[in-house]
PDB file of N, CA and C in Angstrom:
ATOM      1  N   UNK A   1     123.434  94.602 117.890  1.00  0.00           N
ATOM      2  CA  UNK A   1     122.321  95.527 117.699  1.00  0.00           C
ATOM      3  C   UNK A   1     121.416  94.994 116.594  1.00  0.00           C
ATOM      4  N   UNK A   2     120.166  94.810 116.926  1.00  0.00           N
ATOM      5  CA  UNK A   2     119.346  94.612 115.660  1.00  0.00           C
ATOM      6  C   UNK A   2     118.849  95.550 114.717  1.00  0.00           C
ATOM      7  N   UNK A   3     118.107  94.989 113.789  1.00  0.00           N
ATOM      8  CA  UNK A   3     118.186  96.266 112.495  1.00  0.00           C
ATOM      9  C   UNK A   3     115.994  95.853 112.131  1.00  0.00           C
ATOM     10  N   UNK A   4     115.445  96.565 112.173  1.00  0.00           N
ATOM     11  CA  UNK A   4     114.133  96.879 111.704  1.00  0.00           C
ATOM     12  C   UNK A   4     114.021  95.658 110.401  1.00  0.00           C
ATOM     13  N   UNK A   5     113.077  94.838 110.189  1.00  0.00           N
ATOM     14  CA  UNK A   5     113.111  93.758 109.274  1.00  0.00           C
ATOM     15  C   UNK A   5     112.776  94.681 107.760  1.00  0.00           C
ATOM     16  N   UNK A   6     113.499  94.284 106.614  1.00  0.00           N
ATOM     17  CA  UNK A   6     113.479  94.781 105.585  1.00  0.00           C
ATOM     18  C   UNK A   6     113.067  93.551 104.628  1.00  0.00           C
ATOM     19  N   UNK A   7     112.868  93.701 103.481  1.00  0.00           N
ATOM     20  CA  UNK A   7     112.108  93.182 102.528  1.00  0.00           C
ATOM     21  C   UNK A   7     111.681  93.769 100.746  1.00  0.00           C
ATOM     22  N   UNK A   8     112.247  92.848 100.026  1.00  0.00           N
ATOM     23  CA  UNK A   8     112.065  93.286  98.622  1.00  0.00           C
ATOM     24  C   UNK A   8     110.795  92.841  98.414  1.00  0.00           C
ATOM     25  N   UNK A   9     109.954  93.800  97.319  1.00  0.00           N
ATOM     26  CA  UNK A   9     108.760  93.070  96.997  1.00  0.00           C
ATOM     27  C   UNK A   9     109.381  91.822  95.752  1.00  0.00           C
ATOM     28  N   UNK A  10     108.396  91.148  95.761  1.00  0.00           N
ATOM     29  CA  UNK A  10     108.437  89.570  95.386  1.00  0.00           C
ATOM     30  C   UNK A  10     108.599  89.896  93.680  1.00  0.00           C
ATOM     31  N   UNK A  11     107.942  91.342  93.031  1.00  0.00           N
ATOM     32  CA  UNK A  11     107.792  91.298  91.711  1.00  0.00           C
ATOM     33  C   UNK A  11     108.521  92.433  91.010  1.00  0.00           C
ATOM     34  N   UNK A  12     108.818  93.654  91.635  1.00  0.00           N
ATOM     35  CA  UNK A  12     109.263  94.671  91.308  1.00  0.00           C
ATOM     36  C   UNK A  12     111.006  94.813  91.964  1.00  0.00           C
ATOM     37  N   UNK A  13     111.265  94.222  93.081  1.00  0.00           N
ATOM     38  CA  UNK A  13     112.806  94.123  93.104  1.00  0.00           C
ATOM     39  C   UNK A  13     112.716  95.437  94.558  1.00  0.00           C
ATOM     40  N   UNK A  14     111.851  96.397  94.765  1.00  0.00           N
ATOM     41  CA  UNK A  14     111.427  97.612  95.251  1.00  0.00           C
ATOM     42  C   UNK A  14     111.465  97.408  97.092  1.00  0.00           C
ATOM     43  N   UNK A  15     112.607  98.204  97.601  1.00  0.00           N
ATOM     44  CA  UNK A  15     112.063  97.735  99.104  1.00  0.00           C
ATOM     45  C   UNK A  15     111.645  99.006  99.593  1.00  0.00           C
ATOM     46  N   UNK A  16     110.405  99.475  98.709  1.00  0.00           N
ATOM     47  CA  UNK A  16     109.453 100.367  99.513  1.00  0.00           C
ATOM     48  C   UNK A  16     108.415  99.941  99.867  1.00  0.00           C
ATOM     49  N   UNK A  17     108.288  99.135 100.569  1.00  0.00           N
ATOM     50  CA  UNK A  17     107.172  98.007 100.762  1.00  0.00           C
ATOM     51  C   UNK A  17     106.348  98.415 102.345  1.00  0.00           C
ATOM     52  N   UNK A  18     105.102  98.369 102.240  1.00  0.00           N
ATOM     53  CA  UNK A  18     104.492  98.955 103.853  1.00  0.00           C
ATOM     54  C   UNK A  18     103.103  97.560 103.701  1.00  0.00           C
ATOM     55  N   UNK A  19     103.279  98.032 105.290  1.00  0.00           N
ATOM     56  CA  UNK A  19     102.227  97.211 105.712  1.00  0.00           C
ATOM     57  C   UNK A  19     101.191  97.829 105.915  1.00  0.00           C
ATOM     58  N   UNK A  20     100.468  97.326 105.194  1.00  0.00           N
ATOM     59  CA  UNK A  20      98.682  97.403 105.258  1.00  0.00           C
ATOM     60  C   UNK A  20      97.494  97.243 105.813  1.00  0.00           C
ATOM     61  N   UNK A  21      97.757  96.238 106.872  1.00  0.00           N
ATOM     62  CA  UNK A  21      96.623  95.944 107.589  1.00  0.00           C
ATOM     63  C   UNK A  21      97.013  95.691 109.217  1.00  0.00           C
ATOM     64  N   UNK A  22      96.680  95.111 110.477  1.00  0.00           N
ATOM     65  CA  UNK A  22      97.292  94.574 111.668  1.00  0.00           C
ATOM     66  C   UNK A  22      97.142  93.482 111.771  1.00  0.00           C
ATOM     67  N   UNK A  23      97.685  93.053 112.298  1.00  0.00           N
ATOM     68  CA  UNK A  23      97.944  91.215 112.875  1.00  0.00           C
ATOM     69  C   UNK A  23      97.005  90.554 113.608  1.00  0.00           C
ATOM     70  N   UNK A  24      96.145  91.230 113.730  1.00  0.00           N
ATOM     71  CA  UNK A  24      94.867  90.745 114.460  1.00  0.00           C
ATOM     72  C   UNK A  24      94.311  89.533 113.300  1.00  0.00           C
ATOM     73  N   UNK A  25      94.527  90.333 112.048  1.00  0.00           N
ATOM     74  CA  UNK A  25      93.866  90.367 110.800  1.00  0.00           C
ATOM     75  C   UNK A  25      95.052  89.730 109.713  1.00  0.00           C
ATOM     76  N   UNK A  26      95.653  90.421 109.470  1.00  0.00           N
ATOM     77  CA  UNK A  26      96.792  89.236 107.919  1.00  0.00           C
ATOM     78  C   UNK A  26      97.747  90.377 108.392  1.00  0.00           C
ATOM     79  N   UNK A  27      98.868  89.507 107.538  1.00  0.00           N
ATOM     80  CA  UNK A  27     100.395  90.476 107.085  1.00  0.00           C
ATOM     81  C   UNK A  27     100.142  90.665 106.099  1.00  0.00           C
ATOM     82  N   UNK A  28      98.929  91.349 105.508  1.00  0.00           N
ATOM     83  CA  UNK A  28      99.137  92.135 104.015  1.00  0.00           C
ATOM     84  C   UNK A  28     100.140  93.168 104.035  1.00  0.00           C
ATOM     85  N   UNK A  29     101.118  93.297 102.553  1.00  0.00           N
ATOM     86  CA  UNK A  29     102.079  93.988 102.283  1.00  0.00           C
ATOM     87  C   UNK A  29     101.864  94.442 100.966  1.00  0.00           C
ATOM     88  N   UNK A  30     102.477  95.673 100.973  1.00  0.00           N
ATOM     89  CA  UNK A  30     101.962  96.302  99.734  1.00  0.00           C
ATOM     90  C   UNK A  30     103.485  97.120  99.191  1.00  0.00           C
ATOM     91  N   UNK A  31     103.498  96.781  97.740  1.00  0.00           N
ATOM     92  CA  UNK A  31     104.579  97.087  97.407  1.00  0.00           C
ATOM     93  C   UNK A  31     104.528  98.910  96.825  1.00  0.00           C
ATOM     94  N   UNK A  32     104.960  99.949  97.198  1.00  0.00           N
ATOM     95  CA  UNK A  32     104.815 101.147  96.875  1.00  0.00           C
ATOM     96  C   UNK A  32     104.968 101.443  95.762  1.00  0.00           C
ATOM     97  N   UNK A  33     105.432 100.758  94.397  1.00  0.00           N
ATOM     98  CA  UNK A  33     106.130 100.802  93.303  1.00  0.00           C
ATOM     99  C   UNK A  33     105.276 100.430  92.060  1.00  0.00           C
ATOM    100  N   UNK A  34     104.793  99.025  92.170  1.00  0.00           N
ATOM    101  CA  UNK A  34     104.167  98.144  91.580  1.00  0.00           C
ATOM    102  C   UNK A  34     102.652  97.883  91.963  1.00  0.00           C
ATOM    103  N   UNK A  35     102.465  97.968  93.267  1.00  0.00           N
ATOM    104  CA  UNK A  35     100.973  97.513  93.700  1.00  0.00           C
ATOM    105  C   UNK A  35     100.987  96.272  94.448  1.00  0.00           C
ATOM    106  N   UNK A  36     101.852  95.516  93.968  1.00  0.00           N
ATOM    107  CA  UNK A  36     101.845  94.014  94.006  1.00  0.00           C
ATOM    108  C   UNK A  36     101.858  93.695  95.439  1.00  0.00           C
ATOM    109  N   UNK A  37     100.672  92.575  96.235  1.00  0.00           N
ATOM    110  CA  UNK A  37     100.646  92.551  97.549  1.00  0.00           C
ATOM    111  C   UNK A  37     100.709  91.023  97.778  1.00  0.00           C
ATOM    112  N   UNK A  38     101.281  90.855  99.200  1.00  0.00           N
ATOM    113  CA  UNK A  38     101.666  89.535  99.367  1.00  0.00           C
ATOM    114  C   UNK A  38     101.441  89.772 100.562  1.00  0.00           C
ATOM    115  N   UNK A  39     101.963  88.284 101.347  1.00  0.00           N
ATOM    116  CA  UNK A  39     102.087  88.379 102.793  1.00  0.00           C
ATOM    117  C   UNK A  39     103.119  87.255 104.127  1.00  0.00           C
ATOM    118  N   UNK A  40     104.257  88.008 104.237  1.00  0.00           N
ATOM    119  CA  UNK A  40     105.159  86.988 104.585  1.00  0.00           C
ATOM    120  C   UNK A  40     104.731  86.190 105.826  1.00  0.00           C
ATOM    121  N   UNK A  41     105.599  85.164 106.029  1.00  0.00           N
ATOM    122  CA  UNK A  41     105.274  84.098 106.859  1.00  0.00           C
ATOM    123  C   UNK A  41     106.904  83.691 107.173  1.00  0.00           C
ATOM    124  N   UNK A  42     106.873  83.135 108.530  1.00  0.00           N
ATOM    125  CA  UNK A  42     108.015  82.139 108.805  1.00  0.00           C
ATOM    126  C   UNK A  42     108.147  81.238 109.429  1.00  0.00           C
ATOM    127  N   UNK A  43     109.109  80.279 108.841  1.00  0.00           N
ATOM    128  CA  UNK A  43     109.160  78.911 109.169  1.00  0.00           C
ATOM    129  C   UNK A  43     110.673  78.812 110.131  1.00  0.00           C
ATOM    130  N   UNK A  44     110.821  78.079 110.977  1.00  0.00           N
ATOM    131  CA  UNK A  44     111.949  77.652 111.853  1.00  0.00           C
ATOM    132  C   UNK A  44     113.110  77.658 111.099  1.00  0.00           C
ATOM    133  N   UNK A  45     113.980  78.206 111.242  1.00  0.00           N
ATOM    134  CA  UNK A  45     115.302  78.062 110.134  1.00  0.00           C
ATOM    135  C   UNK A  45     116.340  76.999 111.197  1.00  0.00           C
ATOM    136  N   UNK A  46     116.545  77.319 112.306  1.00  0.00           N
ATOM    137  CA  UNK A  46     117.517  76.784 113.664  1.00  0.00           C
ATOM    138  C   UNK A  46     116.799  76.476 114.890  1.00  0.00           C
ATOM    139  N   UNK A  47     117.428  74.900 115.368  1.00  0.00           N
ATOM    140  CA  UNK A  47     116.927  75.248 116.758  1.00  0.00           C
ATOM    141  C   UNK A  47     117.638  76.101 117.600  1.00  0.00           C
ATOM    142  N   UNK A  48     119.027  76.826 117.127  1.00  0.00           N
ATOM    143  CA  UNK A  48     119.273  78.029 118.251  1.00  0.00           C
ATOM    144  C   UNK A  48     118.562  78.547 118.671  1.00  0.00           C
ATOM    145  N   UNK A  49     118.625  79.642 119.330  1.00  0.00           N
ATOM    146  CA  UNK A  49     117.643  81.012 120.121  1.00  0.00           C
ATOM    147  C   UNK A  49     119.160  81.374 120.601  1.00  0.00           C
ATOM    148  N   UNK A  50     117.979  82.657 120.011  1.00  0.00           N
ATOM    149  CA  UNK A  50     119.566  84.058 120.487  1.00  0.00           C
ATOM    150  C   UNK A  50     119.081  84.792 120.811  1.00  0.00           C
ATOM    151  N   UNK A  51     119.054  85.990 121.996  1.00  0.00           N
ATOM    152  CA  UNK A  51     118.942  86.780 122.126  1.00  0.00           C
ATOM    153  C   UNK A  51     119.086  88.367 121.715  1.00  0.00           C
ATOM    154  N   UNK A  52     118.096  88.722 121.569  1.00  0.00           N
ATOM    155  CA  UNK A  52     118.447  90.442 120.441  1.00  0.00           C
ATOM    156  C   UNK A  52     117.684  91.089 121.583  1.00  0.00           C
ATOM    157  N   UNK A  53     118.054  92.903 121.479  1.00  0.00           N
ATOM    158  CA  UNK A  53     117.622  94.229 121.914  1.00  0.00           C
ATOM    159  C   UNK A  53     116.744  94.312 120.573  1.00  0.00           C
ATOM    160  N   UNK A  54     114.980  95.158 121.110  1.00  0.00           N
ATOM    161  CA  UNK A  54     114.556  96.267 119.846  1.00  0.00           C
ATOM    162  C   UNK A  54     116.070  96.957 119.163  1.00  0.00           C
ATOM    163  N   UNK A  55     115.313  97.396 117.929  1.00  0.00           N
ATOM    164  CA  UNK A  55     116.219  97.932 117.108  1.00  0.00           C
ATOM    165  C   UNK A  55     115.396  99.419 118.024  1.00  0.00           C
ATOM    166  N   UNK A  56     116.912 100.711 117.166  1.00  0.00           N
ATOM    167  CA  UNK A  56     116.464 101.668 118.314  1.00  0.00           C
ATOM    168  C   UNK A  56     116.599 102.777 116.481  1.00  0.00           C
ATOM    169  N   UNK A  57     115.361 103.601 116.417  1.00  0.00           N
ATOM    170  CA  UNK A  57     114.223 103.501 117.099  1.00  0.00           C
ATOM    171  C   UNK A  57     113.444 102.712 116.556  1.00  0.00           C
ATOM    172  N   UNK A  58     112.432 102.110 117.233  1.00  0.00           N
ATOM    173  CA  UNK A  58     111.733 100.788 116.795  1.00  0.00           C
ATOM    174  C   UNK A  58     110.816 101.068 115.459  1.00  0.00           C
ATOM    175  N   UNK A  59     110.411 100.090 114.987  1.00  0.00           N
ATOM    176  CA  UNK A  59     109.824 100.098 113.507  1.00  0.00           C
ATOM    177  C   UNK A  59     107.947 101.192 113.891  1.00  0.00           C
ATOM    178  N   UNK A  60     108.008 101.578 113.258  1.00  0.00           N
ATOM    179  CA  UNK A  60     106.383 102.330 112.487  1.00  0.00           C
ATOM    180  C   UNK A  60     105.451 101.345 112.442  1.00  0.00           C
ATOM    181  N   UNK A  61     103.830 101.369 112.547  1.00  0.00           N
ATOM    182  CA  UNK A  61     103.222 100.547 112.627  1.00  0.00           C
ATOM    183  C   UNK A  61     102.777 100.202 111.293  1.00  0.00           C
ATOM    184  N   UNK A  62     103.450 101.249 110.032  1.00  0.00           N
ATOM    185  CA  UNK A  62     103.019 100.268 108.523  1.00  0.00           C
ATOM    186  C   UNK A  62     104.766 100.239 107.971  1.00  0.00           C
ATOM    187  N   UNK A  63     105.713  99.735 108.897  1.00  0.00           N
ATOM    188  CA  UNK A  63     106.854  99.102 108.352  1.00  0.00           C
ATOM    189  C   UNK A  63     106.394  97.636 107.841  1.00  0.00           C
ATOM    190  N   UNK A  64     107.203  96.882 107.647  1.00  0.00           N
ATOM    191  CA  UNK A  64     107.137  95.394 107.303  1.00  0.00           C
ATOM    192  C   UNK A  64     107.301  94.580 108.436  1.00  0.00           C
ATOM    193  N   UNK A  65     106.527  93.877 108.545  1.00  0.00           N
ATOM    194  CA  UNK A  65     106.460  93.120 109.944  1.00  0.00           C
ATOM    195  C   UNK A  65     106.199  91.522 109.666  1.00  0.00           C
ATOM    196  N   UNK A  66     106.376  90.755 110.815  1.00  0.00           N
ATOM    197  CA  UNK A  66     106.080  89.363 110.492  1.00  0.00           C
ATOM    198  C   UNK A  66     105.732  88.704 111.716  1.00  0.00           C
ATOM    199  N   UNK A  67     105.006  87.722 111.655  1.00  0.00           N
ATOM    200  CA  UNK A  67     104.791  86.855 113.132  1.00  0.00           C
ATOM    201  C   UNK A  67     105.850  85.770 112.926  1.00  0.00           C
ATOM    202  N   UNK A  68     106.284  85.181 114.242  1.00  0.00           N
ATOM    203  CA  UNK A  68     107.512  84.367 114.540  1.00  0.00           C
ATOM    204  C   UNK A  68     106.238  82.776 114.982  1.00  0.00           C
ATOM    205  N   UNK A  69     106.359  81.917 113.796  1.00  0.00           N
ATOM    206  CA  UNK A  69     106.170  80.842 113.755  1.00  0.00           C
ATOM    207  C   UNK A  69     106.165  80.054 114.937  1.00  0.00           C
ATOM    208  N   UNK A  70     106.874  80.369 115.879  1.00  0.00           N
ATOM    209  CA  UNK A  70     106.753  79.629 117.279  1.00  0.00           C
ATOM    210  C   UNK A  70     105.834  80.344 118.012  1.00  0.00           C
ATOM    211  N   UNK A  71     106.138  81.403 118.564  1.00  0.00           N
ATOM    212  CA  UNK A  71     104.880  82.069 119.377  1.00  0.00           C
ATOM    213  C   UNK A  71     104.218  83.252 118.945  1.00  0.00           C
ATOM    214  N   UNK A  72     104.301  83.452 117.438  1.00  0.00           N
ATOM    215  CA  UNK A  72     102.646  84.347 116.931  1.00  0.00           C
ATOM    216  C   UNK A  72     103.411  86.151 117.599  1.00  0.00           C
ATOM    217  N   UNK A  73     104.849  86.591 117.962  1.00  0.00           N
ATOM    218  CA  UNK A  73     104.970  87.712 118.336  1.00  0.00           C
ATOM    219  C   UNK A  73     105.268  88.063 116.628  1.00  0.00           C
ATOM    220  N   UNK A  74     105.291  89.596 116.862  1.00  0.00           N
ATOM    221  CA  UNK A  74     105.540  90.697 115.575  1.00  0.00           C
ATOM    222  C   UNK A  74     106.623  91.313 116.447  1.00  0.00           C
ATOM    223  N   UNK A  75     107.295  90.796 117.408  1.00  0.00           N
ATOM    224  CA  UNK A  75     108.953  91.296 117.371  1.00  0.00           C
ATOM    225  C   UNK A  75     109.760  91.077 116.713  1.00  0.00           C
ATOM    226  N   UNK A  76     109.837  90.774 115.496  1.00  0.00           N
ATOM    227  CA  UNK A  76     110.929  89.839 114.992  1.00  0.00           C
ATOM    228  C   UNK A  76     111.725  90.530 113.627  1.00  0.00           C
ATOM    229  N   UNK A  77     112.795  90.760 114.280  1.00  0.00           N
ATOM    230  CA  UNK A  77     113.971  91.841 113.958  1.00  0.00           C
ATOM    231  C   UNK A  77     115.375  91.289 113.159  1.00  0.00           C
ATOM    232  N   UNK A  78     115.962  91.442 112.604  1.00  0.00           N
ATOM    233  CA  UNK A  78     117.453  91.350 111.696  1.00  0.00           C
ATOM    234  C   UNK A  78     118.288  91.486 112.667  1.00  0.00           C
ATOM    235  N   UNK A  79     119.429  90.322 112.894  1.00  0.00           N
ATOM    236  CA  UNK A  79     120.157  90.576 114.231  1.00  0.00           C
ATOM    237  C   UNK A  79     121.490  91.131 112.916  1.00  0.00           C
ATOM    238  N   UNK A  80     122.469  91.106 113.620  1.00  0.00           N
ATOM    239  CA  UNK A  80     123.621  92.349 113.321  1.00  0.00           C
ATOM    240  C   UNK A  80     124.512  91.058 111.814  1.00  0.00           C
ATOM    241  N   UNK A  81     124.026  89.957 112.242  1.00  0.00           N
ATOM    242  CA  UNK A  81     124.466  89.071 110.613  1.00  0.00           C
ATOM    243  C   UNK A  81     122.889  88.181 110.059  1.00  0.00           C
ATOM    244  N   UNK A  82     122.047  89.371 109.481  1.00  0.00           N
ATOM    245  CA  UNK A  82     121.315  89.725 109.059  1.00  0.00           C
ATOM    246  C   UNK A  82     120.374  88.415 109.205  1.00  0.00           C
ATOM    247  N   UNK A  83     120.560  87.396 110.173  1.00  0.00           N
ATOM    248  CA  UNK A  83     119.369  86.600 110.602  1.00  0.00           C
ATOM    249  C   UNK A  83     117.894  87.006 111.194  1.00  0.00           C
ATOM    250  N   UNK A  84     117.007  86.152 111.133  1.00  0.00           N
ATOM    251  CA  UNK A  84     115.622  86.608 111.278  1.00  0.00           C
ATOM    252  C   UNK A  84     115.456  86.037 112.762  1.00  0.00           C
ATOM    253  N   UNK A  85     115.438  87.172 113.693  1.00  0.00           N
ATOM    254  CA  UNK A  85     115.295  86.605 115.160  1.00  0.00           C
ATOM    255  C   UNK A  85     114.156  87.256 115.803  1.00  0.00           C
ATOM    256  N   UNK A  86     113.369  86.069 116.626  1.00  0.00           N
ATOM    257  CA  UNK A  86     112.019  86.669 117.275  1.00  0.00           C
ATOM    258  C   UNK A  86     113.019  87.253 118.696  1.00  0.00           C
ATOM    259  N   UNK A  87     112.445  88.416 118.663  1.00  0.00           N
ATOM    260  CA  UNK A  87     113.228  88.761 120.340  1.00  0.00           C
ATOM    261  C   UNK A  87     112.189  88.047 121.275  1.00  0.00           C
ATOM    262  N   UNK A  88     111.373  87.899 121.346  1.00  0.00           N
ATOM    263  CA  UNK A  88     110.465  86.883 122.399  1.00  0.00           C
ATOM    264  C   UNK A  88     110.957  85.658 122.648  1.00  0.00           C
ATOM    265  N   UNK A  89     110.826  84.987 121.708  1.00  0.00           N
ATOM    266  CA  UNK A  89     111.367  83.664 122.327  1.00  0.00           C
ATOM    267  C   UNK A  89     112.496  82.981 121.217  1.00  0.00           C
ATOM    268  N   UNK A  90     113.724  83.949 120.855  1.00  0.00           N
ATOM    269  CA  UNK A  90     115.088  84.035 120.578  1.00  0.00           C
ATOM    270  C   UNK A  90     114.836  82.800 119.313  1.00  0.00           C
ATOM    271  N   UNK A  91     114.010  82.354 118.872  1.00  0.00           N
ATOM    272  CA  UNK A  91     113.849  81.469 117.920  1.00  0.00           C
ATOM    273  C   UNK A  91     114.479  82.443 116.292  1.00  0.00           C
ATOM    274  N   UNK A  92     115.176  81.765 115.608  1.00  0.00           N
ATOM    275  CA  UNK A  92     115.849  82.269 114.480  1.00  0.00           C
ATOM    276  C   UNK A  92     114.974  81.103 113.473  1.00  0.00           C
ATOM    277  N   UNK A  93     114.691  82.213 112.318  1.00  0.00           N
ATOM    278  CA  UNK A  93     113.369  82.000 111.530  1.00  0.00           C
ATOM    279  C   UNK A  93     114.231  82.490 110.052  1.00  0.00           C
ATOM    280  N   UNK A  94     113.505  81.820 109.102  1.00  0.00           N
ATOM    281  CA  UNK A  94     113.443  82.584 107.860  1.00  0.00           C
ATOM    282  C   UNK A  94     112.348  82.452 107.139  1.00  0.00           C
ATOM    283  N   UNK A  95     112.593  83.336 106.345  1.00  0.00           N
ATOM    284  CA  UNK A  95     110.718  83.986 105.520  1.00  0.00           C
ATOM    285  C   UNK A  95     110.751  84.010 104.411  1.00  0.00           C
ATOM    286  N   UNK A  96     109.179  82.829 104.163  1.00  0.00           N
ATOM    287  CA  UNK A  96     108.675  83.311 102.991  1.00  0.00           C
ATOM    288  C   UNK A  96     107.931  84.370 102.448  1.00  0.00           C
ATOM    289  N   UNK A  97     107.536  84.868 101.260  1.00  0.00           N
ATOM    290  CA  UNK A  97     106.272  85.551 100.914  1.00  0.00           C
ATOM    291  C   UNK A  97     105.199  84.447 100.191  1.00  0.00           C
ATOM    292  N   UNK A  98     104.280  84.434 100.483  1.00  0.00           N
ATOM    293  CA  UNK A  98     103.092  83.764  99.969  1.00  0.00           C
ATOM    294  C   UNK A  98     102.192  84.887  99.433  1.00  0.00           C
ATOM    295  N   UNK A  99     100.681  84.601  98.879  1.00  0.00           N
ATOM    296  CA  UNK A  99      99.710  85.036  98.345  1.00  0.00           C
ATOM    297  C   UNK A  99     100.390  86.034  97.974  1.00  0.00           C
ATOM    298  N   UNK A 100     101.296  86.069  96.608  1.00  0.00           N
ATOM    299  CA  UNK A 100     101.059  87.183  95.834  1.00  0.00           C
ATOM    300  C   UNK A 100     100.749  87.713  94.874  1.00  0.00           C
ATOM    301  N   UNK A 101     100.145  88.786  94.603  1.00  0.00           N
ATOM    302  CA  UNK A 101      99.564  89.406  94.018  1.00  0.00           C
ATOM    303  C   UNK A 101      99.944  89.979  92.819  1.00  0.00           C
ATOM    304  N   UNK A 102     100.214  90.040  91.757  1.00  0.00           N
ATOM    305  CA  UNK A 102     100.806  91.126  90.889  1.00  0.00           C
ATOM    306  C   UNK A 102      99.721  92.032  90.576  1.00  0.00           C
TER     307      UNK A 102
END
C-alpha cells in the first residue's frame, strides 16, 4: 500500500508543509511554521520500477507533491518501505529540495 508523499521543511524541521502553486507552473512549497519556501525535485535513485496502487484516500491538491524525473507525472507516492515511486512509470526516485527560501 502506498502512503501520500511527506516532507520536512528544509529550515524549521516542520512537516506542515503545503503546496502553493500547480505544476503547470513550479513545485513551490511553503512551510506552515517558518514561511520558508522551496521546491522539490527528483533525480533517478534505481533502475528498478515497481509497481504501487494510489494511496487511499488520495492526496489534496495543496499536499506536497513532486514530478517524477522520467516522465514529468505528480503521481509519485511512498511505497510501504518508504521509497519514492512514480506510479506511472514505476521508476523509484529520490528528492531533493532546491531554491530555498528562509
Amino acid at each position: 500500500m502506498s502512503r501520500k508523499l511527506q516532507f520536512q521543511c528544509p529550515t524549521c524541521g516542520s512537516a506542515d508543509v503545503f503546496y502553493s502553486c500547480e505544476p503547470k507552473c513550479c513545485f513551490n512549497h511553503v512551510c506552515a511554521e517558518c514561511k520558508t519556501t522551496f521546491e522539490p525535485v527528483t533525480l533517478l535513485a534505481s533502475k528498478d520500477r515497481r509497481r504501487i496502487d494510489a494511496p487511499d484516500p488520495p492526496p489534496e491538491c495543496t499536499e506536497p507533491t513532486v514530478a517524477c524525473c522520467v516522465c514529468e507525472s505528480v503521481r509519485v507516492f511512498l511505497d510501504d518501505d518508504d521509497a519514492l515511486v512514480c506510479m506511472d512509470c514505476g521508476a523509484v526516485l529520490k528528492m531533493e529540495l532546491t531554491d530555498v527560501t528562509a
